[in-house]
Protein backbone atom coordinates (compact mmCIF):
# COMPACT_ATOMS: atom_id res chain seq x y z
CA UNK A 1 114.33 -85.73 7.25
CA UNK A 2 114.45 -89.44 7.23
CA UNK A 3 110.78 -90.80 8.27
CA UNK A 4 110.69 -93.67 11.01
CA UNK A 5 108.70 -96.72 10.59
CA UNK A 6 107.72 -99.51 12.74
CA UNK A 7 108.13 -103.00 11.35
CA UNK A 8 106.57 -106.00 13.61
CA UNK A 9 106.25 -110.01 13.08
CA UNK A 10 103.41 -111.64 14.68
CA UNK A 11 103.31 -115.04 14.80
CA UNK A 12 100.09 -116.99 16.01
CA UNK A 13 99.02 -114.67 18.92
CA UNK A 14 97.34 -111.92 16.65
CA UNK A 15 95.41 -110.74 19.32
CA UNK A 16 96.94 -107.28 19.94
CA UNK A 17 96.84 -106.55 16.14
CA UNK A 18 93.82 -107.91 14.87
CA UNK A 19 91.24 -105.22 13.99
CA UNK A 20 94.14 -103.33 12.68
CA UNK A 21 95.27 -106.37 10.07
CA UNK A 22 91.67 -106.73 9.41
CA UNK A 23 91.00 -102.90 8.99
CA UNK A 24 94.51 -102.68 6.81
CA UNK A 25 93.41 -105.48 4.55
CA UNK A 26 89.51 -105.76 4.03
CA UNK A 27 89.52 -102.60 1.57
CA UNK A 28 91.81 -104.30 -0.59
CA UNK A 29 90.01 -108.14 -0.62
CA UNK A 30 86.35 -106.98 0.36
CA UNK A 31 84.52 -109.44 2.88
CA UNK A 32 86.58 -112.51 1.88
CA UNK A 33 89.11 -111.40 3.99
CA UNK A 34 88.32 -112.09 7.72
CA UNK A 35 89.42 -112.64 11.40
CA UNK A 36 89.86 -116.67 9.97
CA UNK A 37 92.18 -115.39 7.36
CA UNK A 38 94.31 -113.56 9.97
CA UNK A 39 93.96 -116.52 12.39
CA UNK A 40 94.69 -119.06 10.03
CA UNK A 41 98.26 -116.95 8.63
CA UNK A 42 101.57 -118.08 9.99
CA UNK A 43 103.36 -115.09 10.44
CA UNK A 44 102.05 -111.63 9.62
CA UNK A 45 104.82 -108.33 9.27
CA UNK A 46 103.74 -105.14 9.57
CA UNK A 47 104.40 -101.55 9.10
CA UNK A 48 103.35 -99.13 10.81
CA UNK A 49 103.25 -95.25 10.70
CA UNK A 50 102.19 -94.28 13.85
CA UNK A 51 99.54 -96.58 14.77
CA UNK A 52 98.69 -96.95 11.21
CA UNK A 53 99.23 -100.05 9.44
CA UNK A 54 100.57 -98.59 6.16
CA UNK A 55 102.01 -102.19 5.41
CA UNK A 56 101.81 -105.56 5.68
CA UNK A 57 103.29 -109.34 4.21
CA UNK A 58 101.29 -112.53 4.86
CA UNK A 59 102.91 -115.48 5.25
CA UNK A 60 101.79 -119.37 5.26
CA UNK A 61 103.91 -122.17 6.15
CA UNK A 62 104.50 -125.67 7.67
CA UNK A 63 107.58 -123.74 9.61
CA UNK A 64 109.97 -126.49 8.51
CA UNK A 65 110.21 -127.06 4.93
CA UNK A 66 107.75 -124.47 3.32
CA UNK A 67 107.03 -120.82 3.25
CA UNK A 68 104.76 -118.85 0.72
CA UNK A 69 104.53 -114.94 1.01
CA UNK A 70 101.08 -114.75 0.22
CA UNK A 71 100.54 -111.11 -0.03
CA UNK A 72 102.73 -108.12 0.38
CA UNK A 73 100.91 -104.97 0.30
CA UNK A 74 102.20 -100.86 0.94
CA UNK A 75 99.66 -98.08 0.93
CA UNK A 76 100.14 -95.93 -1.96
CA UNK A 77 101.06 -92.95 -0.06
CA UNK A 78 104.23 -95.28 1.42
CA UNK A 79 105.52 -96.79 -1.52
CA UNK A 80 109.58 -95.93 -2.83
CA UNK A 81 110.24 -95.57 0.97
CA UNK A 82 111.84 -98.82 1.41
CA UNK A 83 108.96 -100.28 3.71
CA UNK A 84 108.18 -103.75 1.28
CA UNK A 85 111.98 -104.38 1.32
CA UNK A 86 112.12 -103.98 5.04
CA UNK A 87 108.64 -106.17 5.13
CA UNK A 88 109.81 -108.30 2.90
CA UNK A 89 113.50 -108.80 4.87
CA UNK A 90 111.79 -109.47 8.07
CA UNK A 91 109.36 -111.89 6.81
CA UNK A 92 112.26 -113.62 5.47
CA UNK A 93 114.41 -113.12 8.91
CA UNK A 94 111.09 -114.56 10.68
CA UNK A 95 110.98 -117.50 8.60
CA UNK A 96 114.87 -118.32 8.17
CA UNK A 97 114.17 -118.42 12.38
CA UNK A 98 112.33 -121.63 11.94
CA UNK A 99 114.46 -123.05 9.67
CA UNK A 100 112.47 -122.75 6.60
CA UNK A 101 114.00 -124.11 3.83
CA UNK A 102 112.19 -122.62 0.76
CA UNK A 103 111.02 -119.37 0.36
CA UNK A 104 108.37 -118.79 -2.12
CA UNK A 105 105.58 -116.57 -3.65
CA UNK A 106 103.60 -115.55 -6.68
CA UNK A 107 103.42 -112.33 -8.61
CA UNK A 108 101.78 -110.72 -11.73
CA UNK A 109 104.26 -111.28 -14.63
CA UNK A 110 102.09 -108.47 -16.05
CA UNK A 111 103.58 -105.98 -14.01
CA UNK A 112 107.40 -105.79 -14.23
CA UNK A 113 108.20 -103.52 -11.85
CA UNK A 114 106.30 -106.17 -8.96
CA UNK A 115 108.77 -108.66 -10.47
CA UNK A 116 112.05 -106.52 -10.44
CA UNK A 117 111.40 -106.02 -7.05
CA UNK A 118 111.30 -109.05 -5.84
CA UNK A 119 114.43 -110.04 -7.71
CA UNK A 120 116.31 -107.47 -6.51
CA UNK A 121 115.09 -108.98 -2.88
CA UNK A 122 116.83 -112.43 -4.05
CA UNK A 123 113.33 -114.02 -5.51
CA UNK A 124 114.21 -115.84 -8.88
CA UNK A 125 111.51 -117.12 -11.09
CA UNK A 126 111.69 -120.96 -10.48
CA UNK A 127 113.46 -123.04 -13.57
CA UNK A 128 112.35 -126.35 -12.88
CA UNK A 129 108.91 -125.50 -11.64
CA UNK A 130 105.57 -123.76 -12.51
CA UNK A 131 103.17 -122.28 -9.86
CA UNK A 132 99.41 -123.43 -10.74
CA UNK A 133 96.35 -122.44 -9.04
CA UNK A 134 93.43 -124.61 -8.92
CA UNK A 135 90.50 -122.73 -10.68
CA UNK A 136 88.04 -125.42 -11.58
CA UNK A 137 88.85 -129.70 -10.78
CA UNK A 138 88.02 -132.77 -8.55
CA UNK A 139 85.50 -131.95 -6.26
CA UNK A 140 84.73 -134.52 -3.63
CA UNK A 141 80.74 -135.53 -4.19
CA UNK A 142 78.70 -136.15 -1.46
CA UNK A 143 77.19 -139.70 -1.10
């Protein structure tokens, strides 16, 4: 028997869905993930089983030029069922509405499977590019 899912896009009005997204996500980032992180999110695709969030793909983006999958994230229990591709689609659907132009995110190259996935979802790694995360730099001084 097939199992039925929800799959929703929020975009900006989180306001139905917010404890939920909260609730889904805190476990899995602690207390640096907050109501601000939800609120400041572009679009935000979830899954649900029920009224369970069992998945979910942030997104941030200028809505023109840029978009950056931030996280995509199925519960254990859901995984090989198909929900991240269907996430995954819709964020791209959701997106492709605005008339984003590139479509990007970051995985673990330690974990092949996480990048096998996405390149079976059309994500190549970039050629001419590297993705770099600030970890120490300029910091502006107060004076």
């Amino acid at each position: 028997m097939q199992e039925k899912y929800k799959f929703v896009a929020v975009e900006k009005d989180y306001s139905e869905f917010i404890d939920k997204i909260v609730a889904f996500y805190r476990p899995r980032y602690e207390t640096s993930f907050t109501k601000d992180t939800v609120l400041n999110s572009t679009i935000i695709c979830l899954a649900f089983d029920g009224d369970k969030v069992v998945g979910a793909v942030r997104t941030i983006s200028d809505l023109s030029r840029h978009g950056l999958i931030v996280d995509l994230i199925v519960e254990k229990a859901y995984r090989q069922k198909h929900i991240g591709t269907n996430l995954l689609q819709l964020t791209v659907v959701e997106l492709k509405k605005h008339n984003v132009k590139n479509i990007g995110l970051g995985t673990e190259p330690g974990v092949p499977r996480l990048v096998k996935f996405y390149q079976k979802n059309g994500f190549e790694p970039l050629k001419d590019s590297v993705f770099l995360e600030l970890k120490s730099g300029p910091r502006i001084d107060d004076k």
